[in-house]
N, C-alpha and C. Protein backbone atom coordinates (compact mmCIF):
# COMPACT_ATOMS: atom_id res chain seq x y z
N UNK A 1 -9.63 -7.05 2.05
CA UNK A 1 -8.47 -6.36 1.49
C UNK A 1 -8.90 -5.31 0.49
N UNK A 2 -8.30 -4.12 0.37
CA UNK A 2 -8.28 -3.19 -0.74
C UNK A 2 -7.81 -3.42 -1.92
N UNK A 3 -8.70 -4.30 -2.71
CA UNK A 3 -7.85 -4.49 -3.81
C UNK A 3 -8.81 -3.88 -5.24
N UNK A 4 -9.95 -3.08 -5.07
CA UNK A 4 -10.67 -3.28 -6.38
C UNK A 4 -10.54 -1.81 -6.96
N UNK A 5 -10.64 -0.83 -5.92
CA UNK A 5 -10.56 0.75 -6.44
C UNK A 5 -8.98 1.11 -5.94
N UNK A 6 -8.70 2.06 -6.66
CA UNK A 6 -7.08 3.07 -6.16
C UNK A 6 -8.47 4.09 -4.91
N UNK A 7 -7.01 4.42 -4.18
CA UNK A 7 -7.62 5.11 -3.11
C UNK A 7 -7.61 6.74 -3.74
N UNK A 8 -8.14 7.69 -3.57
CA UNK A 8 -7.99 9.17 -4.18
C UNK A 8 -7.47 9.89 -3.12
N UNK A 9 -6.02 9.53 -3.39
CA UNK A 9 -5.44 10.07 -2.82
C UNK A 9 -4.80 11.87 -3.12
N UNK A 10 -5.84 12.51 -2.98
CA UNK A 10 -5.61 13.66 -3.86
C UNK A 10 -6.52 15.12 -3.15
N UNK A 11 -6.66 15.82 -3.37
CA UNK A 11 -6.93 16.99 -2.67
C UNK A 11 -6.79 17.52 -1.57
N UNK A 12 -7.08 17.99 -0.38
CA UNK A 12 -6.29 18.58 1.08
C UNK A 12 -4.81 17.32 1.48
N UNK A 13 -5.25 16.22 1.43
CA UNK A 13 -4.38 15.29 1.74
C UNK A 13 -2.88 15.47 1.04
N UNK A 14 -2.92 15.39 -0.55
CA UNK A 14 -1.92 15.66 -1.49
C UNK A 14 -1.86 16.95 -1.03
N UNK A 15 -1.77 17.94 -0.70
CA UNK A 15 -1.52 19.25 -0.68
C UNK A 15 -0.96 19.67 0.40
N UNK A 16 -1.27 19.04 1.74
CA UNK A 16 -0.24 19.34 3.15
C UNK A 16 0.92 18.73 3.06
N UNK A 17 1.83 20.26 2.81
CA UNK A 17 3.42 19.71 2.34
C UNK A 17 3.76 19.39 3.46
N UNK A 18 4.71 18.64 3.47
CA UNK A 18 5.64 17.79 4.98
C UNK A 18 4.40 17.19 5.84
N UNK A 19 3.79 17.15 5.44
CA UNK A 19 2.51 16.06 6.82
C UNK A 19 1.76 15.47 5.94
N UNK A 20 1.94 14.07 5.93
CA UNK A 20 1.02 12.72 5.55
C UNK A 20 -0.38 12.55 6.72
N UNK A 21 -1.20 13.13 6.51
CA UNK A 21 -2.40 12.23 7.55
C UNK A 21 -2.76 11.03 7.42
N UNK A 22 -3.07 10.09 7.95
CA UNK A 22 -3.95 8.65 7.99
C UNK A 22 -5.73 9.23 7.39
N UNK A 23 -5.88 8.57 6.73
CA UNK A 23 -7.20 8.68 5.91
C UNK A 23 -8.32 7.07 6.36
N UNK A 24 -9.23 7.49 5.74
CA UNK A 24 -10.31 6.45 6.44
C UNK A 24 -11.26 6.09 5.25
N UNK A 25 -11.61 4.65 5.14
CA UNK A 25 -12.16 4.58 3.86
C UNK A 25 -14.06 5.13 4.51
N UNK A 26 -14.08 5.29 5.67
CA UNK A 26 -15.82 5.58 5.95
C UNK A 26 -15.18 6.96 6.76
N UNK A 27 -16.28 7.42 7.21
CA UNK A 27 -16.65 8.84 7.82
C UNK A 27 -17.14 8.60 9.09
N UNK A 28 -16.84 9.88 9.72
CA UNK A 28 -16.38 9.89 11.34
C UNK A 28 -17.78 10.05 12.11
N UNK A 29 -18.69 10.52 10.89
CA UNK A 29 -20.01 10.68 11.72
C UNK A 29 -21.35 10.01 11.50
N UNK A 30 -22.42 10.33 11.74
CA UNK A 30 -23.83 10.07 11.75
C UNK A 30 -24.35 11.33 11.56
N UNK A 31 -25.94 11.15 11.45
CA UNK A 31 -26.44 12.67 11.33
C UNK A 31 -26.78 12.84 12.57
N UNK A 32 -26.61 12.38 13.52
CA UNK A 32 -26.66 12.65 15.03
C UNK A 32 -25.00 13.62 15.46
N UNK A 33 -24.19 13.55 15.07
CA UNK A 33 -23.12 13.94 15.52
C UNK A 33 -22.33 14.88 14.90
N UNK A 34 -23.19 15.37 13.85
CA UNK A 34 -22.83 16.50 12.76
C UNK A 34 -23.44 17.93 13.49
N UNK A 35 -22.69 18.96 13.59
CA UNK A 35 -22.75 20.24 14.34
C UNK A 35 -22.23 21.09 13.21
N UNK A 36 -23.17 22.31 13.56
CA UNK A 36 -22.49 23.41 12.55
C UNK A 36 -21.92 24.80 13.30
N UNK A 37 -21.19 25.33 13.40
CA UNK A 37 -20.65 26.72 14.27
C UNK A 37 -20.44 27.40 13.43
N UNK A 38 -21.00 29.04 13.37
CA UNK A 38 -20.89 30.03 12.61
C UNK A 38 -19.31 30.59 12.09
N UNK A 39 -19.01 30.37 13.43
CA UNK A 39 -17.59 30.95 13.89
C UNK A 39 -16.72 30.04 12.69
N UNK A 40 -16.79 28.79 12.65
CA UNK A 40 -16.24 28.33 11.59
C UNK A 40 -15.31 28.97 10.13
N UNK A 41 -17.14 29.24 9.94
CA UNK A 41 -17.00 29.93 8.95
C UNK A 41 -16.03 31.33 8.43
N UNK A 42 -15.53 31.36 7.01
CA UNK A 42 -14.03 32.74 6.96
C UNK A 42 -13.04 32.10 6.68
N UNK A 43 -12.07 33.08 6.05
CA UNK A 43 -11.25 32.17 5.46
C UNK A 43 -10.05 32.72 6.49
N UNK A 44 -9.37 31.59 6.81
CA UNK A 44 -8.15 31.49 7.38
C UNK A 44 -6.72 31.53 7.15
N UNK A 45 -5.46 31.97 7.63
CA UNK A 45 -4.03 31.67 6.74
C UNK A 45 -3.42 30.91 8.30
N UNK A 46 -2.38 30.38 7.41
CA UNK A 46 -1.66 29.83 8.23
C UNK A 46 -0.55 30.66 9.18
N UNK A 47 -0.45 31.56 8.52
CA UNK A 47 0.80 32.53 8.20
C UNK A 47 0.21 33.75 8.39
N UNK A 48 -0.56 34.79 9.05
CA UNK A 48 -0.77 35.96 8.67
C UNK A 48 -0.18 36.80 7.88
N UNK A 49 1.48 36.93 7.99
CA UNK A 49 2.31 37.71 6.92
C UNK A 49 2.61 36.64 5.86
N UNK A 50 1.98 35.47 5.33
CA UNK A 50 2.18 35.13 4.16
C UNK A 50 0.22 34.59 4.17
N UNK A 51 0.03 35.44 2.77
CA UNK A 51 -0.70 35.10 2.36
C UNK A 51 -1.51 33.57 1.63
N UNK A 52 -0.58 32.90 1.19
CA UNK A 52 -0.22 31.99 0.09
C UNK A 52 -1.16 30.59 0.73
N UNK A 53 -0.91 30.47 2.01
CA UNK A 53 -1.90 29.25 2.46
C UNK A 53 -3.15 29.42 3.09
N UNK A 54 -4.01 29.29 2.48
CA UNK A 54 -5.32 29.60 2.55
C UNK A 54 -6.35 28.32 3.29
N UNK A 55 -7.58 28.54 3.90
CA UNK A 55 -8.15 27.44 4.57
C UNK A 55 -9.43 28.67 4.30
N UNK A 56 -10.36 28.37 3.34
CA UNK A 56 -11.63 28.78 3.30
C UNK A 56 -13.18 27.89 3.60
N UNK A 57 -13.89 28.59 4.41
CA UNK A 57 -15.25 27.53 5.05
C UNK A 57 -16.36 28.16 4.87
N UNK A 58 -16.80 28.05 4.21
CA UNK A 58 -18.50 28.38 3.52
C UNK A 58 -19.58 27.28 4.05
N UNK A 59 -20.56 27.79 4.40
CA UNK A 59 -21.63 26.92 4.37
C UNK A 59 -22.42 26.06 2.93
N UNK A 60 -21.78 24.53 3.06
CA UNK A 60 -22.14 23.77 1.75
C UNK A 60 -23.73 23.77 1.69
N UNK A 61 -24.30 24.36 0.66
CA UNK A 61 -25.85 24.08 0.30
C UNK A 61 -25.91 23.30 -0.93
N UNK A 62 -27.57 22.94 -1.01
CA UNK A 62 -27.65 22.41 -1.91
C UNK A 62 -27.42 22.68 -3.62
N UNK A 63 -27.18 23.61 -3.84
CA UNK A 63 -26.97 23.82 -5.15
C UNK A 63 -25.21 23.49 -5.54
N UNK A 64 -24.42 23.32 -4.56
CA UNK A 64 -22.99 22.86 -4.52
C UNK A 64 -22.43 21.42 -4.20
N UNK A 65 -23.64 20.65 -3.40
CA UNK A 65 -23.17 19.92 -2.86
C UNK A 65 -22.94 18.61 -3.31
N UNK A 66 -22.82 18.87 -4.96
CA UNK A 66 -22.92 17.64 -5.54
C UNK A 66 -23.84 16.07 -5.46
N UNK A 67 -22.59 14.96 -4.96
CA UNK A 67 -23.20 13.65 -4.97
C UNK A 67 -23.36 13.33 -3.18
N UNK A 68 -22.92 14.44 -2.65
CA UNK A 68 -23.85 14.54 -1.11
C UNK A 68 -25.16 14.44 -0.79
N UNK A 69 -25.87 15.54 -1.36
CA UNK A 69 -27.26 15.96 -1.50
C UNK A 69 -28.00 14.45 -1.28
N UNK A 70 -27.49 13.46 -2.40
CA UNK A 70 -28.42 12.73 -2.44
C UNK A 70 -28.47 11.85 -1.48
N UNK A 71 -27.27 11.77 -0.69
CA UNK A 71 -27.24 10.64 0.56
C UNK A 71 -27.40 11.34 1.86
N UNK A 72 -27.48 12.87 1.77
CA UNK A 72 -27.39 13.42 3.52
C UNK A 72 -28.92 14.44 3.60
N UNK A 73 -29.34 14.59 2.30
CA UNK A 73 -30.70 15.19 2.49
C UNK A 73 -30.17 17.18 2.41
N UNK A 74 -31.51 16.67 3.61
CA UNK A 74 -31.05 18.30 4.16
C UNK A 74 -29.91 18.70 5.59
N UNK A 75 -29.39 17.27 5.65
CA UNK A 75 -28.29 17.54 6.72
C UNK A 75 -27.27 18.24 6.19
N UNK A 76 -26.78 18.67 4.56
CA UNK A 76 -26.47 19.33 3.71
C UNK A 76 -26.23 20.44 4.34
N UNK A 77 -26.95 21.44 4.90
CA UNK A 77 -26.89 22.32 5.00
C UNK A 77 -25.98 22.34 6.48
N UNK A 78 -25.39 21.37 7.21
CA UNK A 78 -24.79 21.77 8.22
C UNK A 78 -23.58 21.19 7.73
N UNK A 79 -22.92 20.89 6.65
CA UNK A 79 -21.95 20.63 6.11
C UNK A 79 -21.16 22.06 5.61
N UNK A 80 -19.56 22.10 5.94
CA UNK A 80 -19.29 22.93 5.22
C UNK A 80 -18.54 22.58 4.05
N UNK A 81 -18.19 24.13 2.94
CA UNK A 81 -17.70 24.12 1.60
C UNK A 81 -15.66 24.48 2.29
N UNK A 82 -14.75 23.55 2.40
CA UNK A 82 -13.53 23.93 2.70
C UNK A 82 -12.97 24.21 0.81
N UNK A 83 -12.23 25.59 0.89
CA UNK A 83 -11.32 25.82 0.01
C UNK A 83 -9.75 25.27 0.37
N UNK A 84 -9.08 24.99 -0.09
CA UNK A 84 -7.58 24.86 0.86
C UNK A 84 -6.63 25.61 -0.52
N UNK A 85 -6.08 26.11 -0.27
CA UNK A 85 -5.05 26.61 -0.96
C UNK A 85 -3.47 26.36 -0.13
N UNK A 86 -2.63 25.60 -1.25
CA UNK A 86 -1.01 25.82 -0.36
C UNK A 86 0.06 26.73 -0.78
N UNK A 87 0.76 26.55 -0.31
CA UNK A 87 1.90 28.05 -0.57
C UNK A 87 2.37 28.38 -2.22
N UNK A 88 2.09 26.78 -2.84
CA UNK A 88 2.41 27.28 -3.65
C UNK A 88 1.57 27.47 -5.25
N UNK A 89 0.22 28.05 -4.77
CA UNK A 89 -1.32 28.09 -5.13
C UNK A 89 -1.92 26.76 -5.85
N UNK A 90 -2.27 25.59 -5.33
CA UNK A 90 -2.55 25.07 -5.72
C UNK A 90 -3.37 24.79 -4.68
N UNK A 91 -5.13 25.06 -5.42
CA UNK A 91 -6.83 24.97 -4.63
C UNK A 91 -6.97 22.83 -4.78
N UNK A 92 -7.95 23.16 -3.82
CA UNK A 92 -8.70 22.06 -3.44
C UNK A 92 -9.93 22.24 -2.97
N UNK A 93 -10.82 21.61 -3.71
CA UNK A 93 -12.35 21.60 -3.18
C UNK A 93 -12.49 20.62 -1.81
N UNK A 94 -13.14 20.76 -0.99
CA UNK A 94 -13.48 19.60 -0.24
C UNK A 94 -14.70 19.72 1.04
N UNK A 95 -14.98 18.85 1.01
CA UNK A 95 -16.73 19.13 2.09
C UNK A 95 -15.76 19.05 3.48
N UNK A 96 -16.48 19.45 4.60
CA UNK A 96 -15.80 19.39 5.68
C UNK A 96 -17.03 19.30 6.78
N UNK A 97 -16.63 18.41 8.20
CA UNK A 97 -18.21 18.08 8.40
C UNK A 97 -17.56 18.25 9.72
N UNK A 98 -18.27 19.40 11.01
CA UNK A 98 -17.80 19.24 12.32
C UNK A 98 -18.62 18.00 13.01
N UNK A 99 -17.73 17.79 14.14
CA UNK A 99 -18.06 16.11 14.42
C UNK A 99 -17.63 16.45 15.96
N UNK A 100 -19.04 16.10 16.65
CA UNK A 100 -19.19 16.21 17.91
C UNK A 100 -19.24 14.93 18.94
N UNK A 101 -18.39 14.56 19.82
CA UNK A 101 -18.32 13.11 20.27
C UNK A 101 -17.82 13.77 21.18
N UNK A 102 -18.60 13.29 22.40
CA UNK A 102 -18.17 13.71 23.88
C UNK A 102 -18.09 14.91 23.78
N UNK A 103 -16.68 15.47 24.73
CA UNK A 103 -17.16 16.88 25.18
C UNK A 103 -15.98 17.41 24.07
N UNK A 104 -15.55 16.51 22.58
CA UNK A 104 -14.51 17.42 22.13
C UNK A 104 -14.80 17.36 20.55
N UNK A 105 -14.77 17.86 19.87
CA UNK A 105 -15.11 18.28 18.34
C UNK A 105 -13.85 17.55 17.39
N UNK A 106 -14.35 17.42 16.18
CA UNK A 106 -13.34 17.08 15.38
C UNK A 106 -13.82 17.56 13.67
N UNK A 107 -13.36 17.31 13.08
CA UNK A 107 -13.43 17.90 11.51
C UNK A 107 -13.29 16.80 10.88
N UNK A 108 -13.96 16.43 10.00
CA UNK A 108 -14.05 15.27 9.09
C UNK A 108 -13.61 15.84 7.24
N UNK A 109 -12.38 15.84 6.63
CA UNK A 109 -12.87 16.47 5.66
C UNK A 109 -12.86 15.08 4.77
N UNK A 110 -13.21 15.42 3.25
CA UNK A 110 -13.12 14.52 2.52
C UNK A 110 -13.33 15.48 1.28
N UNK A 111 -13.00 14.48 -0.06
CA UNK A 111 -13.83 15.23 -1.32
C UNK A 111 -15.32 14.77 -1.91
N UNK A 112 -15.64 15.81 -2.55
CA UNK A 112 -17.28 16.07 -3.29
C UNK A 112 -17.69 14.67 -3.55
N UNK A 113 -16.70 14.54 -4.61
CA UNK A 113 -17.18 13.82 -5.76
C UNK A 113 -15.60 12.78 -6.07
N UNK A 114 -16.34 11.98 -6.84
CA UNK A 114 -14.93 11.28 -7.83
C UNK A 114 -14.23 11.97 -8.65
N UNK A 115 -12.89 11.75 -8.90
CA UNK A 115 -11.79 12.75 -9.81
C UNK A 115 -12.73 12.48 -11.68
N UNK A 116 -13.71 12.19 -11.61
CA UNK A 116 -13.87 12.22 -13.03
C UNK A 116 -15.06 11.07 -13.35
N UNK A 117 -16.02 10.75 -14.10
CA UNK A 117 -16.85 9.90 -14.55
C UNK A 117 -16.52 8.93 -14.78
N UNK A 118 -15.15 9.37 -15.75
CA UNK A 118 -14.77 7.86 -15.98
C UNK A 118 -14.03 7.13 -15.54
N UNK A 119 -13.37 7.77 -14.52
CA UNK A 119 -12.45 7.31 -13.59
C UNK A 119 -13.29 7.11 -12.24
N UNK A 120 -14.25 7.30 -11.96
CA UNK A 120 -15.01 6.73 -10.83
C UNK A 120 -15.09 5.25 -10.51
N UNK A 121 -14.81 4.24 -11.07
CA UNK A 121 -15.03 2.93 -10.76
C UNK A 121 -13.89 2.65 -10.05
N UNK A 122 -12.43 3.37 -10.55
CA UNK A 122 -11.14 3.41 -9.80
C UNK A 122 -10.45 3.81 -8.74
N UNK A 123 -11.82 4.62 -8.49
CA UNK A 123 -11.09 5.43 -6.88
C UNK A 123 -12.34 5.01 -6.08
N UNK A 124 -11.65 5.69 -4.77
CA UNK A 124 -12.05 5.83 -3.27
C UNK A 124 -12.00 6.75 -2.87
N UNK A 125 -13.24 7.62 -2.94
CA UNK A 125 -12.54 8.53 -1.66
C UNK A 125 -12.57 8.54 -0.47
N UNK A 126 -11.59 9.42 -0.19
CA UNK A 126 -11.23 8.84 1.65
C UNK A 126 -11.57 10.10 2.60
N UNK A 127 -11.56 10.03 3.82
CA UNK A 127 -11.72 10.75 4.76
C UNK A 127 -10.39 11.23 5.60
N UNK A 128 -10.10 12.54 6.03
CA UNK A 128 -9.06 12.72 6.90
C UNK A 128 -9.39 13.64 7.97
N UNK A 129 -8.64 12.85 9.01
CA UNK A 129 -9.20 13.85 10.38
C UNK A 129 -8.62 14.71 11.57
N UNK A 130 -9.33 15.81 11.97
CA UNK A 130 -9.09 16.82 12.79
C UNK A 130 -9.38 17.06 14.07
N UNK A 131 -8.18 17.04 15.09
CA UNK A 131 -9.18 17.18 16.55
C UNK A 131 -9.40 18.64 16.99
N UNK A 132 -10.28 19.22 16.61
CA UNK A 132 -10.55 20.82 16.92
C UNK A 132 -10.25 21.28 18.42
N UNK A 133 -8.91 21.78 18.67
CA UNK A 133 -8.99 22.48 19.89
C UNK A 133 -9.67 23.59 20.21
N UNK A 134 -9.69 24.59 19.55
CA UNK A 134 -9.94 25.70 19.90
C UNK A 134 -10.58 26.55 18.74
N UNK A 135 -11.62 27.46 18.90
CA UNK A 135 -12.14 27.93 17.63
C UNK A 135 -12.58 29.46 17.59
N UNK A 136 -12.06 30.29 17.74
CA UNK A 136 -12.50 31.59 17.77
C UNK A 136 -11.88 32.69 16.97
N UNK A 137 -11.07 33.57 17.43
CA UNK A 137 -10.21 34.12 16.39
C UNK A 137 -8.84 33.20 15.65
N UNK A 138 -9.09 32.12 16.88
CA UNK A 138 -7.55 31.60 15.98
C UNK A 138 -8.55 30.15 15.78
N UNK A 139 -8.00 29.29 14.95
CA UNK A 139 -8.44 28.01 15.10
C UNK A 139 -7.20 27.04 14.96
N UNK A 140 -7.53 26.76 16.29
CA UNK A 140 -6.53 24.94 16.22
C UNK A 140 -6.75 23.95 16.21
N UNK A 141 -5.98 23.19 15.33
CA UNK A 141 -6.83 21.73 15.73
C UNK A 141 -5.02 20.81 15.44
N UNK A 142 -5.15 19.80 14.91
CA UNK A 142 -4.12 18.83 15.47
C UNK A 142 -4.62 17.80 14.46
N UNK A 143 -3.41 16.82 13.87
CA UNK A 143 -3.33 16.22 12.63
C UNK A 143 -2.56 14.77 12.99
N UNK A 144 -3.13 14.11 12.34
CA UNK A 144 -2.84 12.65 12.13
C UNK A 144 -1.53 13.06 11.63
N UNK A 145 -0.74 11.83 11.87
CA UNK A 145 0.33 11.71 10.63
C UNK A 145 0.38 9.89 10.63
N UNK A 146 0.59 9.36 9.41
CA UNK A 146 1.04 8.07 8.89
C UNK A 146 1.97 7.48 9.57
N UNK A 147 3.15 8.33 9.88
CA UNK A 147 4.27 7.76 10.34
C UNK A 147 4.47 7.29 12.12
N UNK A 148 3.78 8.44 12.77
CA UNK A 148 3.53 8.12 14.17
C UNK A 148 2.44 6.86 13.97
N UNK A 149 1.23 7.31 13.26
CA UNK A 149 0.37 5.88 13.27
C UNK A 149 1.07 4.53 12.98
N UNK A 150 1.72 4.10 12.67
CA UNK A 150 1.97 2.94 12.24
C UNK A 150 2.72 2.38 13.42
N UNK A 151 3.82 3.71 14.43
CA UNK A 151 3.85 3.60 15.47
C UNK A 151 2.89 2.90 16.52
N UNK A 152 2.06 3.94 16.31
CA UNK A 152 0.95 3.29 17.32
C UNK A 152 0.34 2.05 17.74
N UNK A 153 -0.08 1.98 15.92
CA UNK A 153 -0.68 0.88 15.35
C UNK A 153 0.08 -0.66 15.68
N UNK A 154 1.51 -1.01 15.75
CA UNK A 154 2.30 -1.67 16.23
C UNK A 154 2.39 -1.89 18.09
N UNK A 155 2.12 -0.18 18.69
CA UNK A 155 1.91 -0.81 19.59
C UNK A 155 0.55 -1.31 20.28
N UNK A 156 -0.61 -0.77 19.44
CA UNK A 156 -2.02 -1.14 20.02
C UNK A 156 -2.63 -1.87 18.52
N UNK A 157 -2.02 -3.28 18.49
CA UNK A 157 -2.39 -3.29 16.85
C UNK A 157 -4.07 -3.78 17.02
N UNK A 158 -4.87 -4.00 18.27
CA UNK A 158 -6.64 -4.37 18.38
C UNK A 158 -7.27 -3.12 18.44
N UNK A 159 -6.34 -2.12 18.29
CA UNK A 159 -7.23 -0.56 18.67
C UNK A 159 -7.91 -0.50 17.43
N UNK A 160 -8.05 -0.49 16.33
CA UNK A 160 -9.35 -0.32 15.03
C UNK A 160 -8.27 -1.07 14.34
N UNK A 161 -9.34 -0.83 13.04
CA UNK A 161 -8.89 -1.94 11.69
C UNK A 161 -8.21 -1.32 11.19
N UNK A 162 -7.44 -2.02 10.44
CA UNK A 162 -6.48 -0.56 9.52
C UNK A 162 -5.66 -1.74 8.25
N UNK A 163 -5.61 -1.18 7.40
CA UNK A 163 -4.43 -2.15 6.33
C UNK A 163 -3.30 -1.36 5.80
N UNK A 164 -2.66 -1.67 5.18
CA UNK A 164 -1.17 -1.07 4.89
C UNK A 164 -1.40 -1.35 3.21
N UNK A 165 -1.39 0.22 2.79
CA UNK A 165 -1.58 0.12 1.60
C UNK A 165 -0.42 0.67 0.38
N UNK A 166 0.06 0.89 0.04
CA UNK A 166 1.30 1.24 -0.68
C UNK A 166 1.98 1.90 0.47
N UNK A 167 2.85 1.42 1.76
CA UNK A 167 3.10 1.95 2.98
C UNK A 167 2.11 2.84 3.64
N UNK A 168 0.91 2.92 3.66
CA UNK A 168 0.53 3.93 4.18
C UNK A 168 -1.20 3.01 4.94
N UNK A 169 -0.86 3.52 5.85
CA UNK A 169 -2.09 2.97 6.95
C UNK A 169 -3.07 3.73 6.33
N UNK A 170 -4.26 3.11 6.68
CA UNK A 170 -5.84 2.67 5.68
C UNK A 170 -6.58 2.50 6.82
N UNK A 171 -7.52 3.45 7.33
CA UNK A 171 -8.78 3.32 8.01
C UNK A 171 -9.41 2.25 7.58
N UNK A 172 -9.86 0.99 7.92
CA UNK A 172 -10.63 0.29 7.66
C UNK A 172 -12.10 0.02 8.46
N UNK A 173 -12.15 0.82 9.32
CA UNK A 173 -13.40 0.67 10.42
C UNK A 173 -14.35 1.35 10.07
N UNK A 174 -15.67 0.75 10.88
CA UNK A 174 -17.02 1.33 10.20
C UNK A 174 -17.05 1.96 11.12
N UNK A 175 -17.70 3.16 10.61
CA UNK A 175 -18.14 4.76 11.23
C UNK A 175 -18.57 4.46 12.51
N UNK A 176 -19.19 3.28 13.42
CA UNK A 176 -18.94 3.24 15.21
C UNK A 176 -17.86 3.06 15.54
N UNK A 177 -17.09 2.27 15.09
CA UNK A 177 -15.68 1.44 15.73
C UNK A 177 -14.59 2.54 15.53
N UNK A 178 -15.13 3.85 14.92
CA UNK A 178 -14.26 5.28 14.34
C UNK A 178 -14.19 5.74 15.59
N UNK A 179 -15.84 6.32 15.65
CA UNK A 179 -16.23 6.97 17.02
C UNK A 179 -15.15 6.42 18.15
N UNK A 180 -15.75 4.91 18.20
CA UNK A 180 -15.21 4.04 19.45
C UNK A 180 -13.79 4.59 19.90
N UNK A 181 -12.95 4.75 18.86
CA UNK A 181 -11.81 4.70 18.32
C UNK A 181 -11.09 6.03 19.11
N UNK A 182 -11.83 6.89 18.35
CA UNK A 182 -11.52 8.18 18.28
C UNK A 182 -11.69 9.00 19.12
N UNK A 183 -12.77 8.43 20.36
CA UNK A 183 -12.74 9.16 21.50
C UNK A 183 -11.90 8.66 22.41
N UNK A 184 -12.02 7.41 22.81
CA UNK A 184 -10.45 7.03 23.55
C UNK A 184 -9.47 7.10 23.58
N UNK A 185 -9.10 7.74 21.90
CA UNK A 185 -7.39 7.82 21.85
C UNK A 185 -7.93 9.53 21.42
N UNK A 186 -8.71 10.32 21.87
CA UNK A 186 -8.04 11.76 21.38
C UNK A 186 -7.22 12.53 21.83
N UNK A 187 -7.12 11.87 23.22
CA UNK A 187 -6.23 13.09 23.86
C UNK A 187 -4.63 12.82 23.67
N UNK A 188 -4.28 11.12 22.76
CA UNK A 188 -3.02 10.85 22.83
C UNK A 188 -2.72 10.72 21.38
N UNK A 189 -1.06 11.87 21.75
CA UNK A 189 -0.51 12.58 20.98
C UNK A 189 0.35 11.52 19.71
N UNK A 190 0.10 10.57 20.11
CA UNK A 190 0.25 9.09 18.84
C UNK A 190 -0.72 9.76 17.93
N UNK A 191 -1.44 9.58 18.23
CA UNK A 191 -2.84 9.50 17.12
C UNK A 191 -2.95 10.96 16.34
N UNK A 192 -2.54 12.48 17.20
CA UNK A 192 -2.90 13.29 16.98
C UNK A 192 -1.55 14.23 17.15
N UNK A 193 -0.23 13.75 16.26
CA UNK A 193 0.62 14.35 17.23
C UNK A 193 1.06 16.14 16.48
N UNK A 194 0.70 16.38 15.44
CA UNK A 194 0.79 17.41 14.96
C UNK A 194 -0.17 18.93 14.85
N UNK A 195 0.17 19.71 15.40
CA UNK A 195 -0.59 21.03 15.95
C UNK A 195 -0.23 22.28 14.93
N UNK A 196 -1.27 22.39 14.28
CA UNK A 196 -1.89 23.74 13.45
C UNK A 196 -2.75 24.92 13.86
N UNK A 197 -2.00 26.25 14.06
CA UNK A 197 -2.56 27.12 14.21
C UNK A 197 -2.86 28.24 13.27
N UNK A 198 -4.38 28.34 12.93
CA UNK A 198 -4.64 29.80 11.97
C UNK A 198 -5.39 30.23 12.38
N UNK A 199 -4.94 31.62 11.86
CA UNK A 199 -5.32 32.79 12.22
C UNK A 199 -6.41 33.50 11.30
N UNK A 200 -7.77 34.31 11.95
CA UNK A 200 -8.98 34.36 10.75
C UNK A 200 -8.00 35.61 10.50
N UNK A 201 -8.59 35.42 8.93
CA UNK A 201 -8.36 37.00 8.12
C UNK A 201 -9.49 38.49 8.71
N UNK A 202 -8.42 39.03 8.31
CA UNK A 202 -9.63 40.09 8.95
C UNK A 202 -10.26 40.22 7.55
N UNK A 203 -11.31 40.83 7.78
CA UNK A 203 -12.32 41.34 6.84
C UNK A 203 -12.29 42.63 6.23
């Protein structure tokens, strides 16, 4: 049971107005399954004629990468730096890791670090995830939501672990049983039922 840290529930997650994603207390990959694409990289809007929601992707190195560095090495460098900005300017730092399983990609984001030193014994941070459709001038990908999951989760309740935490479903599976997870149900729109399209900025 989750009972010793609060979950950090806070950066890209807190910031996508009207869409709750399902979060994961482990990560979607290995250093076998971490990919980096140039194309990625640039900052994106949601909105071309509104500026205001922003999706920026830098290549994370080591001089940024905080309390990463010390657990991923030099796999560091195929990690990216996501900015997120929402409409109504409020930034978020967050690492973002492409995630290659079978023949279809996904986005792992999460945050750096803990909200604070001294508040580190109290949180968790969590993971939230992306099924990358398409990636070139436009990028799409497709979003968890809480509320279809719990759907799901009711009707496939042996499909992964999960707990119910102040209403809100809780990844509880270790990073294979994710994979396991996550490739069998990607193509169904339970799991993934919300679709985001942005558009790169021009330069």
């Amino acid at each position: 049971m989750i009972r010793a840290k609060k979950l950090a529930f806070y950066g890209l997650v807190a910031l996508l107005a009207g869409c709750v994603p399902i979060v994961s207390l482990n990560h979607l990959f290995t250093k076998d399954e971490i990919t980096f694409d140039e194309k990625l990289v640039g900052t994106w809007m949601a909105d071309p004629n509104d500026p205001n929601e922003i999706w920026e992707f830098s290549r994370l190195d080591k001089s940024n990468a905080g309390e990463l560095l010390q657990r991923w090495g030099d796999e560091i460098t195929k990690f990216y730096r996501l900015t997120f900005t929402d409409g109504e300017g409020h930034t978020s730092l967050q690492a973002a890791c492409l995630v290659k399983l079978g023949d279809r990609r996904f986005l792992d984001v999460f945050p750096t670090q803990f909200p604070s030193e001294g508040e580190a014994f109290f949180f968790q941070p969590v993971h939230t995830f992306f099924r990358v459709d398409s990636l070139g001038e436009k990028l799409v990908i497709r979003m968890t939501d809480d509320e279809r999951f719990k759907e799901f989760a009711q009707a496939e309740p042996n499909a992964v672990k999960c707990e119910i935490v102040d209403d809100r479903p809780i990844l509880t599976a270790s990073t294979k049983d994710l994979q396991a997870f996550v490739t069998k149900y990607a193509g169904d729109e339970r799991l993934f039922p919300n679709d985001v399209t942005l558009t790169r900025k021009a330069k």
